[in-house]
PDB file of N, CA and C in Angstrom:
ATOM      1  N   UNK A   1      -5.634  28.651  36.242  1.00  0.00           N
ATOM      2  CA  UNK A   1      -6.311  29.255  37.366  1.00  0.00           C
ATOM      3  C   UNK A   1      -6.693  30.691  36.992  1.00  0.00           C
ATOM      4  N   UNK A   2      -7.828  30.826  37.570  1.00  0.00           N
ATOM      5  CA  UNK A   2      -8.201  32.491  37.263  1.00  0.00           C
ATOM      6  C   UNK A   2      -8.044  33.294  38.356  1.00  0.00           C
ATOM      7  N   UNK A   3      -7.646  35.031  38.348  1.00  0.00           N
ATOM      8  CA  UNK A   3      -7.396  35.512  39.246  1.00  0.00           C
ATOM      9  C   UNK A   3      -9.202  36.450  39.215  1.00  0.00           C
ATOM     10  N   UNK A   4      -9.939  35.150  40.369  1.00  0.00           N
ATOM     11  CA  UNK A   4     -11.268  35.420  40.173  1.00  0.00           C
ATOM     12  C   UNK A   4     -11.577  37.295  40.941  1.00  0.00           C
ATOM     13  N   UNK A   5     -10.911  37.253  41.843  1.00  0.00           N
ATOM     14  CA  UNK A   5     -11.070  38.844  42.685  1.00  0.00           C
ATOM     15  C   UNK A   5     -10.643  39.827  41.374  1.00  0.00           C
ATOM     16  N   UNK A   6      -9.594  39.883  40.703  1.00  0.00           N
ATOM     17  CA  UNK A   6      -9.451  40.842  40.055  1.00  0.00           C
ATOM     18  C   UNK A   6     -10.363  40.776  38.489  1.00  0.00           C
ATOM     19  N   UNK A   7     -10.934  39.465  38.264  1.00  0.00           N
ATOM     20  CA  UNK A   7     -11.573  40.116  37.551  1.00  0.00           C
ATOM     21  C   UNK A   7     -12.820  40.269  37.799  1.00  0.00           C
ATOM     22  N   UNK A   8     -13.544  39.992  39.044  1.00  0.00           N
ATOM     23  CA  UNK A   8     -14.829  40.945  39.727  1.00  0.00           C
ATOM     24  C   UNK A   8     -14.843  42.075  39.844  1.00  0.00           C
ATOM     25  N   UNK A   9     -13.774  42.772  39.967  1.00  0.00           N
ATOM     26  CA  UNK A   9     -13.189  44.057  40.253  1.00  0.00           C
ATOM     27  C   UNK A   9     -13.687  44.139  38.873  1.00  0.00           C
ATOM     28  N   UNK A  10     -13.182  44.069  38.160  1.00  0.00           N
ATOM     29  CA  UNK A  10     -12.589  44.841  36.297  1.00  0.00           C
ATOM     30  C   UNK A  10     -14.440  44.948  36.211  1.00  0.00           C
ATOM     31  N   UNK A  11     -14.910  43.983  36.476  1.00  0.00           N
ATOM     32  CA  UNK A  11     -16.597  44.029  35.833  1.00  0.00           C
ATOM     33  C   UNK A  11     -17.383  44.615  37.157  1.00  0.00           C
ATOM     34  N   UNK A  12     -16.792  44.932  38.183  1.00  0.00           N
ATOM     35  CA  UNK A  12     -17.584  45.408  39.500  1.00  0.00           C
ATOM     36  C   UNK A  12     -18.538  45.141  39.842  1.00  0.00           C
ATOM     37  N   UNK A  13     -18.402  43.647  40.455  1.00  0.00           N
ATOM     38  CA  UNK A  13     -19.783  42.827  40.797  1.00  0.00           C
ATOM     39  C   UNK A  13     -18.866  42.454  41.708  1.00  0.00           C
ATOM     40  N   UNK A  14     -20.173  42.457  42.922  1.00  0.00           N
ATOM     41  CA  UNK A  14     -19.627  41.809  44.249  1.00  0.00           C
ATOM     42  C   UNK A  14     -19.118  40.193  44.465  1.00  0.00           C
ATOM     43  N   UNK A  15     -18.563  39.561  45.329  1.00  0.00           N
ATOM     44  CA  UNK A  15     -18.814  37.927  45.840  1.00  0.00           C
ATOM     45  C   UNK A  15     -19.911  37.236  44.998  1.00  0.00           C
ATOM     46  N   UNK A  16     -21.118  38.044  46.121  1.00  0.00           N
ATOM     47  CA  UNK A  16     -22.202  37.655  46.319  1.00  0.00           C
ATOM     48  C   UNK A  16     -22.939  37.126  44.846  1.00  0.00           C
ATOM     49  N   UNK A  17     -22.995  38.492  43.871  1.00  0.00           N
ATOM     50  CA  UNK A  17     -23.541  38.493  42.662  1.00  0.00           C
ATOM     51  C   UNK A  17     -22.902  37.368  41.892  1.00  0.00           C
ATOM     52  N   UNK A  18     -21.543  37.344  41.777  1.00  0.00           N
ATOM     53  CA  UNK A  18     -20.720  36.490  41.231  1.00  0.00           C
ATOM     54  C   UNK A  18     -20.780  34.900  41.643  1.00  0.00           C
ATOM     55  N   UNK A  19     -21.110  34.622  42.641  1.00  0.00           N
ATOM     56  CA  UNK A  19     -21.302  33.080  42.867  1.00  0.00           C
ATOM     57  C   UNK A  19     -22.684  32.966  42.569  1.00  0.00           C
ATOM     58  N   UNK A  20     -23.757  33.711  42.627  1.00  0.00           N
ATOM     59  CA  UNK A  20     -25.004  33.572  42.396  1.00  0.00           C
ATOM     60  C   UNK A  20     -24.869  33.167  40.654  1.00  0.00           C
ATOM     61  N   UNK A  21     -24.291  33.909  39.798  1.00  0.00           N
ATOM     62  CA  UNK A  21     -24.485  34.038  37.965  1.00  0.00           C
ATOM     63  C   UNK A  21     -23.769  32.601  38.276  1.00  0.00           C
ATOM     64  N   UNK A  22     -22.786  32.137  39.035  1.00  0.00           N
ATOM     65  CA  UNK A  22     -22.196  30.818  38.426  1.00  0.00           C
ATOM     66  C   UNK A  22     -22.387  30.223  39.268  1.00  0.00           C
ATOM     67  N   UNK A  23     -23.161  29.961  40.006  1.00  0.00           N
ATOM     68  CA  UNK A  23     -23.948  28.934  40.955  1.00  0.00           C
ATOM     69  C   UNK A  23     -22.778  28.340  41.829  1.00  0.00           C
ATOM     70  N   UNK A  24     -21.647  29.019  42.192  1.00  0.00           N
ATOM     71  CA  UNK A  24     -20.786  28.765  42.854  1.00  0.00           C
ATOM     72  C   UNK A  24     -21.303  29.137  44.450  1.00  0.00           C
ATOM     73  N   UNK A  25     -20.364  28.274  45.385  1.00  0.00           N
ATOM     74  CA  UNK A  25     -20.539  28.530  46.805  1.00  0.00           C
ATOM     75  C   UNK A  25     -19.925  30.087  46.933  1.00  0.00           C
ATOM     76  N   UNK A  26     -20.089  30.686  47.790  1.00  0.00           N
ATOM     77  CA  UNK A  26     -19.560  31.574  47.968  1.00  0.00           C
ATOM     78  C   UNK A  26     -18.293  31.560  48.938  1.00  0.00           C
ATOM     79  N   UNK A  27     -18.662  30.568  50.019  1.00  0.00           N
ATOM     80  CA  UNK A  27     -17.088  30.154  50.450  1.00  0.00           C
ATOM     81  C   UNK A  27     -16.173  29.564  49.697  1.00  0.00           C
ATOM     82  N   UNK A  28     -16.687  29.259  48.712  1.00  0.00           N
ATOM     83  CA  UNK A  28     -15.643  28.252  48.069  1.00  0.00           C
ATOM     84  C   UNK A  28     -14.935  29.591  47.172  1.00  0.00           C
ATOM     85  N   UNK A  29     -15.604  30.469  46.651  1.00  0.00           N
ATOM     86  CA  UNK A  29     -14.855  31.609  45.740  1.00  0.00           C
ATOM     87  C   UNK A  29     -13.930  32.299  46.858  1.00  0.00           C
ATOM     88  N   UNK A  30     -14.388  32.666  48.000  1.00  0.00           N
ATOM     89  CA  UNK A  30     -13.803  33.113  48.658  1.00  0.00           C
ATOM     90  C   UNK A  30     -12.543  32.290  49.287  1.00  0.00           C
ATOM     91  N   UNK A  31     -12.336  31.114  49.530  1.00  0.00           N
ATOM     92  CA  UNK A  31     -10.969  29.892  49.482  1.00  0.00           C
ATOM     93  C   UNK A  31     -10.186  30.336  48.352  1.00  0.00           C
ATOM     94  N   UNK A  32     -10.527  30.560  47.055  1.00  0.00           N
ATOM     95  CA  UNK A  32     -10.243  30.395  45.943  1.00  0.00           C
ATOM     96  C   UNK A  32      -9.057  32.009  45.880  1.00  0.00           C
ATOM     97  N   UNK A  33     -10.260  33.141  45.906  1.00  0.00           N
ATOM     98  CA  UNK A  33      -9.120  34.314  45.692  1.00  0.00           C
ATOM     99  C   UNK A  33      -8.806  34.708  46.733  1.00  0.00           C
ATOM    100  N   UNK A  34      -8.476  33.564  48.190  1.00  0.00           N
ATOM    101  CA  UNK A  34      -7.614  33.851  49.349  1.00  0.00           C
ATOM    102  C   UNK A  34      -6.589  32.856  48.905  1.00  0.00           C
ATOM    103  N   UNK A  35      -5.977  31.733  47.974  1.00  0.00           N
ATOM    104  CA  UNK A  35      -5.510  31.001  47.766  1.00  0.00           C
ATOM    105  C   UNK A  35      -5.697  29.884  48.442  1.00  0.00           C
ATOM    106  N   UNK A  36      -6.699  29.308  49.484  1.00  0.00           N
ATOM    107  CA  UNK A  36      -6.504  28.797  49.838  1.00  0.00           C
ATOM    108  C   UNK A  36      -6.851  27.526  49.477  1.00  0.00           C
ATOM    109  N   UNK A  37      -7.779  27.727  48.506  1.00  0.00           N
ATOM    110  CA  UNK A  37      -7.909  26.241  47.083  1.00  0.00           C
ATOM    111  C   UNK A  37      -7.609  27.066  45.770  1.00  0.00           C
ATOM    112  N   UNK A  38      -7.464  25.665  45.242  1.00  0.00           N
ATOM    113  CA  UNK A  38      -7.231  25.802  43.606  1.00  0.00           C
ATOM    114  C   UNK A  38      -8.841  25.626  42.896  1.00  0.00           C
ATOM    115  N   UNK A  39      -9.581  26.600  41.989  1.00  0.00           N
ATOM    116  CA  UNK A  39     -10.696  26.635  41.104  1.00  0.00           C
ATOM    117  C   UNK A  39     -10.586  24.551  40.526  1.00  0.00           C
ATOM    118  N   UNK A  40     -11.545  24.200  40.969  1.00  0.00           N
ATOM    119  CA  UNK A  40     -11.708  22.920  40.058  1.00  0.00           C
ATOM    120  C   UNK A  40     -12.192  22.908  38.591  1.00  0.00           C
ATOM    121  N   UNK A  41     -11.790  22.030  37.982  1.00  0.00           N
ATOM    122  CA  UNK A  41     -11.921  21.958  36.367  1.00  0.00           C
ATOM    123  C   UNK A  41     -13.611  22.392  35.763  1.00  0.00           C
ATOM    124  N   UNK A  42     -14.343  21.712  37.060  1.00  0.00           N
ATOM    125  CA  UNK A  42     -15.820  22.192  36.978  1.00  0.00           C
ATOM    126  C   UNK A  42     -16.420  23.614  37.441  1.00  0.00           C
ATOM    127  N   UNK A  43     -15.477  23.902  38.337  1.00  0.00           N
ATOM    128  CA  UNK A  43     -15.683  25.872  38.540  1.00  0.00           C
ATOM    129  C   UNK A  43     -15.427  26.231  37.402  1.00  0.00           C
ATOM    130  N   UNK A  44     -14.147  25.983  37.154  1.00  0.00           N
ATOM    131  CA  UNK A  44     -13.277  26.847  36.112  1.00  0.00           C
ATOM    132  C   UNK A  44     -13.980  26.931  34.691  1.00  0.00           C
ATOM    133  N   UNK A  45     -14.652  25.705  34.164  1.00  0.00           N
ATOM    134  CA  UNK A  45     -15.916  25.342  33.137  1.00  0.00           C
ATOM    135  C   UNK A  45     -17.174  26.528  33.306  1.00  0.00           C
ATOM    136  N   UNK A  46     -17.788  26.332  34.590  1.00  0.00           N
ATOM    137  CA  UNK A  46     -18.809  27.197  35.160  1.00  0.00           C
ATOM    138  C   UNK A  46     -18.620  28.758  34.788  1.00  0.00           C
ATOM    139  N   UNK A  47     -17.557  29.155  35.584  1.00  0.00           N
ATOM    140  CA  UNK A  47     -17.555  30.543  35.379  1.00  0.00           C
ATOM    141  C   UNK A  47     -17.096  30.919  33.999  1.00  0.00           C
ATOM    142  N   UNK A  48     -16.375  30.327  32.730  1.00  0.00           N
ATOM    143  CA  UNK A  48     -15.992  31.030  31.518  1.00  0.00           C
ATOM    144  C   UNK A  48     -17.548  30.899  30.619  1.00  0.00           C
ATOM    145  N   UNK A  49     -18.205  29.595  31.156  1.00  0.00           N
ATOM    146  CA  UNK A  49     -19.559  29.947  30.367  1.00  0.00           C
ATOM    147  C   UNK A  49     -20.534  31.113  30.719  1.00  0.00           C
ATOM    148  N   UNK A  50     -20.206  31.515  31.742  1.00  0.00           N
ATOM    149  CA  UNK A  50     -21.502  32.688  32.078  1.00  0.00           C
ATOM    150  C   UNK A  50     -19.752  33.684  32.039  1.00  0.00           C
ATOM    151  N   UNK A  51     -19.187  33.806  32.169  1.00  0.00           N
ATOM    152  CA  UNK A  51     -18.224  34.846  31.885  1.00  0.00           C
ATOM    153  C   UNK A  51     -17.169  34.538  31.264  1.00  0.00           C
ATOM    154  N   UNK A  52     -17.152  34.427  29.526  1.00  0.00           N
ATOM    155  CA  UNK A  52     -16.164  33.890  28.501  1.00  0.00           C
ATOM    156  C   UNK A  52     -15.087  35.261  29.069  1.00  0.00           C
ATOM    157  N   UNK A  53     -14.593  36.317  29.230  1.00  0.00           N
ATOM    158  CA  UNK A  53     -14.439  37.458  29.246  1.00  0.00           C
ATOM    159  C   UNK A  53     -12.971  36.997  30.578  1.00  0.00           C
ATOM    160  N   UNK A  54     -13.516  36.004  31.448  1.00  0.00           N
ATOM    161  CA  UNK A  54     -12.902  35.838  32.810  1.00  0.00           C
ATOM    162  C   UNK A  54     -11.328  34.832  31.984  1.00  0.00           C
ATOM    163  N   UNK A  55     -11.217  34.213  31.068  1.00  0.00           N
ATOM    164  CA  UNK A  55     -10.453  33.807  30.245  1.00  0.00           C
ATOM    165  C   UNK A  55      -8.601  34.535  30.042  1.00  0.00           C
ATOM    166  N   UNK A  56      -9.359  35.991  30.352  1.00  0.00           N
ATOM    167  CA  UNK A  56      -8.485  37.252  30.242  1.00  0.00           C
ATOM    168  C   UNK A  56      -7.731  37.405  31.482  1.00  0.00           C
ATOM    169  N   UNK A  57      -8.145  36.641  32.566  1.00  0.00           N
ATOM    170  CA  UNK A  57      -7.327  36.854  34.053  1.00  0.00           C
ATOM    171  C   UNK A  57      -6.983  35.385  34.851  1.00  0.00           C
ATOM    172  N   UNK A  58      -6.543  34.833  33.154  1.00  0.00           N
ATOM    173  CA  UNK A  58      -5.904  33.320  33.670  1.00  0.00           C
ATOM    174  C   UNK A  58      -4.554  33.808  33.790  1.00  0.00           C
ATOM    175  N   UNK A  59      -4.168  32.939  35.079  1.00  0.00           N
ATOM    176  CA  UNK A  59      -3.172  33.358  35.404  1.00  0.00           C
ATOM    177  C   UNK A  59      -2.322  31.423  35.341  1.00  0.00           C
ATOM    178  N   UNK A  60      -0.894  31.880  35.730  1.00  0.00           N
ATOM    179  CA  UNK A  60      -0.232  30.555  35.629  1.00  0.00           C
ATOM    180  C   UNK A  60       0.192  30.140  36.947  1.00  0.00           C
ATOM    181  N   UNK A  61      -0.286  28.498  37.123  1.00  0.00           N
ATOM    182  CA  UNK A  61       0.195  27.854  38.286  1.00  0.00           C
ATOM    183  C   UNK A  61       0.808  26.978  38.005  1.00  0.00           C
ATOM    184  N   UNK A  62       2.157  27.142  39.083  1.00  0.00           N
ATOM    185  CA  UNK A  62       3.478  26.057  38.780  1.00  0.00           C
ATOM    186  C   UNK A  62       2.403  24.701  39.194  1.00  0.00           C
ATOM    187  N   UNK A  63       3.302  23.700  38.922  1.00  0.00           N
ATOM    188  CA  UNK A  63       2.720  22.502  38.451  1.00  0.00           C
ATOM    189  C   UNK A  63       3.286  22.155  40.318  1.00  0.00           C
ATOM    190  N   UNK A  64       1.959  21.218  40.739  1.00  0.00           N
ATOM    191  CA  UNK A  64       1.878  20.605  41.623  1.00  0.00           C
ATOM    192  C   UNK A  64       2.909  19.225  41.362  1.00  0.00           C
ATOM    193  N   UNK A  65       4.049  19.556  42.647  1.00  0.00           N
ATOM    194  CA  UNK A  65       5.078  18.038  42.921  1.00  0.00           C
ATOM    195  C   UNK A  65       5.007  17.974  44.082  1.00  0.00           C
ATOM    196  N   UNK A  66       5.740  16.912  44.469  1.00  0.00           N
ATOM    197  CA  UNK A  66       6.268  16.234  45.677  1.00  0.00           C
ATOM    198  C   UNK A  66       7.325  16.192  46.158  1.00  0.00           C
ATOM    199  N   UNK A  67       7.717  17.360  46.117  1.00  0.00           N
ATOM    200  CA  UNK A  67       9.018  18.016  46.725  1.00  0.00           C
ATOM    201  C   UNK A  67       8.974  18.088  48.302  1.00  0.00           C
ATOM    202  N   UNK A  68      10.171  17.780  48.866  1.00  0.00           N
ATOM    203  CA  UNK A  68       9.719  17.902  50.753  1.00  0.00           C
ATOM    204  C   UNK A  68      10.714  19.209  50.760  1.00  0.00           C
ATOM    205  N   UNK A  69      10.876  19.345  52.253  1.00  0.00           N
ATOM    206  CA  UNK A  69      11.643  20.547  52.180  1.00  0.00           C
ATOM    207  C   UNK A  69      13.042  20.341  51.727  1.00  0.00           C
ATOM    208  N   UNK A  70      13.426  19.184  52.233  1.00  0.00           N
ATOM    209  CA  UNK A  70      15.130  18.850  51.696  1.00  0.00           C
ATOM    210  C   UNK A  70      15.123  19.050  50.254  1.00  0.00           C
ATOM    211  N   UNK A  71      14.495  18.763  49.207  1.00  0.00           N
ATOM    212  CA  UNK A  71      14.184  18.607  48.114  1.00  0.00           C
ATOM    213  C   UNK A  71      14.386  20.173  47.704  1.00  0.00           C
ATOM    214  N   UNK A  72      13.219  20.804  48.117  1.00  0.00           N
ATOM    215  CA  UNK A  72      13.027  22.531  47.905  1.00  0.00           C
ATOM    216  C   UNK A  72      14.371  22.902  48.316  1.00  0.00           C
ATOM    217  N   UNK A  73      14.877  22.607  49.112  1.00  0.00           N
ATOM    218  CA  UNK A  73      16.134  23.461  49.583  1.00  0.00           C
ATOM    219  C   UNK A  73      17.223  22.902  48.407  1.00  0.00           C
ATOM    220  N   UNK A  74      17.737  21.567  47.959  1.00  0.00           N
ATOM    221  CA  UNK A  74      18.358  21.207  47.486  1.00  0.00           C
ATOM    222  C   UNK A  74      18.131  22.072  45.757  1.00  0.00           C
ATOM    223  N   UNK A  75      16.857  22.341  45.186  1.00  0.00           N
ATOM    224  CA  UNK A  75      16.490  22.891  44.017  1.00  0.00           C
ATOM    225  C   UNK A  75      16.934  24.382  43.690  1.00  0.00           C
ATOM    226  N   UNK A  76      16.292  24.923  45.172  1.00  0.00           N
ATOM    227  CA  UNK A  76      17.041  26.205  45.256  1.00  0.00           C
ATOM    228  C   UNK A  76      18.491  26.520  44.942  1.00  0.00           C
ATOM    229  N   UNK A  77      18.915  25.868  46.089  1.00  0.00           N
ATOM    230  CA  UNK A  77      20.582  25.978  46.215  1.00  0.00           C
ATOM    231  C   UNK A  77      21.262  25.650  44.551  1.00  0.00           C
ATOM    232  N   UNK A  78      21.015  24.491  44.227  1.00  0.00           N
ATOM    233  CA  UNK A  78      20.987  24.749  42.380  1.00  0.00           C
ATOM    234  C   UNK A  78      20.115  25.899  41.898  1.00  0.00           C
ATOM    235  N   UNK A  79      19.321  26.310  42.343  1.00  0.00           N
ATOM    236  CA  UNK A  79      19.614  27.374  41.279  1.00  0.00           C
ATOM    237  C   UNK A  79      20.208  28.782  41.571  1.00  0.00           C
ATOM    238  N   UNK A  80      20.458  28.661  43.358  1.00  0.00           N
ATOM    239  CA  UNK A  80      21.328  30.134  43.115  1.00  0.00           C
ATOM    240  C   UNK A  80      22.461  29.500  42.849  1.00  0.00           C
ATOM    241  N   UNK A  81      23.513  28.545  43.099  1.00  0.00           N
ATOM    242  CA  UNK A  81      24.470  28.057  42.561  1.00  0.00           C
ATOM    243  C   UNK A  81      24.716  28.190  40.776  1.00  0.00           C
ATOM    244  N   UNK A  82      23.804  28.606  40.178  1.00  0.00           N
ATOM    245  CA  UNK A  82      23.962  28.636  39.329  1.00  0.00           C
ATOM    246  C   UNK A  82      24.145  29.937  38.529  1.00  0.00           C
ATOM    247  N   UNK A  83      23.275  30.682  39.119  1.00  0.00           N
ATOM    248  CA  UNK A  83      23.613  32.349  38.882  1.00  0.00           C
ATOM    249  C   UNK A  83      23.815  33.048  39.874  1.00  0.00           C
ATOM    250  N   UNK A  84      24.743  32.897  40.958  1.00  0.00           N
ATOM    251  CA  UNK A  84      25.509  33.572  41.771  1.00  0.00           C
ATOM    252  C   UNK A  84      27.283  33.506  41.644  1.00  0.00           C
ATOM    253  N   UNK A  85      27.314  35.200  41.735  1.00  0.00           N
ATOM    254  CA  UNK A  85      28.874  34.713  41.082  1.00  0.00           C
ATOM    255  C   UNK A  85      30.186  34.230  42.029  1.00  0.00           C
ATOM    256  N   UNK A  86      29.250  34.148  43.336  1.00  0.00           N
ATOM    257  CA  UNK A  86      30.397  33.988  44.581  1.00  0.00           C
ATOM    258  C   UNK A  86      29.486  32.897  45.233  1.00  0.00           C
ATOM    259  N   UNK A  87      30.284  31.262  45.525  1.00  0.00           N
ATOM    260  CA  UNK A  87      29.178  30.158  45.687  1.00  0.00           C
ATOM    261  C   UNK A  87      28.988  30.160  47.136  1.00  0.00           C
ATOM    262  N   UNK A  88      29.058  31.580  47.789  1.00  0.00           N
ATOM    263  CA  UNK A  88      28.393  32.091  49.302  1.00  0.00           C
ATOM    264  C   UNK A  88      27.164  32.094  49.400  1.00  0.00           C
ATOM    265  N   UNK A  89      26.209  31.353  49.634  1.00  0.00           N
ATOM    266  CA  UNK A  89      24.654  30.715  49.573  1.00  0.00           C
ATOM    267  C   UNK A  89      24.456  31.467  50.769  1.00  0.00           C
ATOM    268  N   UNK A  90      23.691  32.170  51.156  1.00  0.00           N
ATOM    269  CA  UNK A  90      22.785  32.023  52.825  1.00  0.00           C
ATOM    270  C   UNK A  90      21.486  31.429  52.958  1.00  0.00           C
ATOM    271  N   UNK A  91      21.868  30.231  53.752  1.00  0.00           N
ATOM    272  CA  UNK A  91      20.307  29.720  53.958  1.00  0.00           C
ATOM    273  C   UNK A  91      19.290  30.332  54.221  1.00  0.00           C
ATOM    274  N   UNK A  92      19.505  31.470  55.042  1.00  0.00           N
ATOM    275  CA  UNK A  92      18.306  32.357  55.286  1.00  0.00           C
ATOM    276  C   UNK A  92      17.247  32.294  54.081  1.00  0.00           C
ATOM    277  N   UNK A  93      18.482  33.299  53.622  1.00  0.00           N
ATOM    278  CA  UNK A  93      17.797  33.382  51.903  1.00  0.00           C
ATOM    279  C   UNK A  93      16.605  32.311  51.416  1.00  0.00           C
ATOM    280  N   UNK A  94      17.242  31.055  51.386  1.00  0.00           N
ATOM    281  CA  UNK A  94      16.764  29.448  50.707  1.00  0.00           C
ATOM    282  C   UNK A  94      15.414  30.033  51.481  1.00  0.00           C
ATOM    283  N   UNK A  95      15.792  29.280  53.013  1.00  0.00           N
ATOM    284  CA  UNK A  95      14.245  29.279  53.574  1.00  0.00           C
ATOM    285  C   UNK A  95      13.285  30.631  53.623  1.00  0.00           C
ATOM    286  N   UNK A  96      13.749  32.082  53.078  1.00  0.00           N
ATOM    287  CA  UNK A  96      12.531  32.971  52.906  1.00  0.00           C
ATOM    288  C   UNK A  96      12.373  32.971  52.093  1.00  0.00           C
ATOM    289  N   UNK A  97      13.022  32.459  50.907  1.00  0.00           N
ATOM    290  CA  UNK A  97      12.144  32.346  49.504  1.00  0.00           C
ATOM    291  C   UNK A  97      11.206  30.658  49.507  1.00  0.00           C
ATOM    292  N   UNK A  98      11.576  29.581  50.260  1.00  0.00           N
ATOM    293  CA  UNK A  98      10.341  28.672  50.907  1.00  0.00           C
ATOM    294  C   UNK A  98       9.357  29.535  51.154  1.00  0.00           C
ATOM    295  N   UNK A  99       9.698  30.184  52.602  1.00  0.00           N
ATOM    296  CA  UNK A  99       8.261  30.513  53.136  1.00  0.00           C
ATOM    297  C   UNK A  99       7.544  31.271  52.070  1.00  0.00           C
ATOM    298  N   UNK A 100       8.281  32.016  51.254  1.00  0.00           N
ATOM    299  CA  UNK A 100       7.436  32.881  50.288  1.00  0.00           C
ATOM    300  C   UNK A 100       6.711  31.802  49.225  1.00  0.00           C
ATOM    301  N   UNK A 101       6.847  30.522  48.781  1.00  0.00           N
ATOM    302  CA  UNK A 101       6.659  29.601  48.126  1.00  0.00           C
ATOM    303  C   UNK A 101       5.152  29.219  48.896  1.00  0.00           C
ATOM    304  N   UNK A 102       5.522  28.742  50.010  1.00  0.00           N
ATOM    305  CA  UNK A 102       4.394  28.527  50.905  1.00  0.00           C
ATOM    306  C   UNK A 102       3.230  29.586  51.538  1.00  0.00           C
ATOM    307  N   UNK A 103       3.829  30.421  51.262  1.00  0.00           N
ATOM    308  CA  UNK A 103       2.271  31.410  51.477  1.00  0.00           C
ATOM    309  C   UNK A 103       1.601  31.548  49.832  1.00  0.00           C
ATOM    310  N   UNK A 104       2.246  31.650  49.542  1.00  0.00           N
ATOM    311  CA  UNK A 104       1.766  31.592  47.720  1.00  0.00           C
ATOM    312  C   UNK A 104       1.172  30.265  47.615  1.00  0.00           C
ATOM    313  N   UNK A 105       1.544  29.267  47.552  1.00  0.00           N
ATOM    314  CA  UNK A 105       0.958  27.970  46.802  1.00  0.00           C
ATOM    315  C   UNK A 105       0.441  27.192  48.093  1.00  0.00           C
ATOM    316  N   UNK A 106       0.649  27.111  49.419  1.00  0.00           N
ATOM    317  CA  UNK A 106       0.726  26.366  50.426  1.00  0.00           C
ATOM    318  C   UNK A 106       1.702  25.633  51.115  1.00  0.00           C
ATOM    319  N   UNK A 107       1.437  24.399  51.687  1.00  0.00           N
ATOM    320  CA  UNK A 107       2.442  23.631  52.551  1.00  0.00           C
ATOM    321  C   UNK A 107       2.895  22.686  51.244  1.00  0.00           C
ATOM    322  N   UNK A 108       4.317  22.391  51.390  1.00  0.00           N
ATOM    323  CA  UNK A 108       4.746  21.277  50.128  1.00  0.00           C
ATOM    324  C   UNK A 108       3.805  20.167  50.908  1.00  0.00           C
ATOM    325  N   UNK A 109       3.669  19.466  49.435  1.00  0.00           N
ATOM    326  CA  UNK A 109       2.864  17.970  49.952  1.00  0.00           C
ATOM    327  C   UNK A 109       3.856  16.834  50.177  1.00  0.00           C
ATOM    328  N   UNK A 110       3.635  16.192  51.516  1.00  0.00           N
ATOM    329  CA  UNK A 110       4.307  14.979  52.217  1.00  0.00           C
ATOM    330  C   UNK A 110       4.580  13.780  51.294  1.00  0.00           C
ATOM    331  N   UNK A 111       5.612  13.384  51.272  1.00  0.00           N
ATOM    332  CA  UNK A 111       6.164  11.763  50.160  1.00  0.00           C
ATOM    333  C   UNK A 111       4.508  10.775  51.156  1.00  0.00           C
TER     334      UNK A 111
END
């Protein structure tokens, strides 16, 4: 995935200019560096040919699973169980590092 806003910034070209050079929607760029989609294999193609340069602000996305929340909670809890030196867990904790999961990547996807 590319972090398309910051590197419009670095070359200082607007939205506008930027979906125009790569014949992209402009809502759709704008979904994109609000997180609210992921760049498709054919954006992602699009924009390194008219901007090889954009290559430089790939960024890394955890790999899409099918984790529900029991699941997420159960993963967590292994892993603070694992580097916490007192096995005093607070769920709080679990579920604000969820919600922080979920504003970042979205809603986990349903079995």
């Amino acid at each position: 995935m590319i972090d398309l806003k910051a590197f419009r910034k670095s070359i200082k070209i607007s939205q506008k200019i930027f979906c125009e050079a790569v014949e992209i929607s402009q809502s759709y760029v704008s979904k994109i560096e609000n997180g609210k989609e992921q760049i498709s294999d054919s954006a992602y193609e699009k924009v390194i040919s008219v901007y090889p340069e954009a290559a430089n602000y790939v960024i890394n996305q955890p790999k899409k699973n099918n984790l529900d929340d029991k699941e997420m909670l159960v993963h967590l809890l292994e892993k603070y169980m694992k580097t916490s030196t007192k096995m005093e867990i607070k769920i709080e904790t679990l579920l604000s590092e969820l919600n922080e999961y979920r504003k970042k990547y979205g809603p986990l996807p349903n079995n």
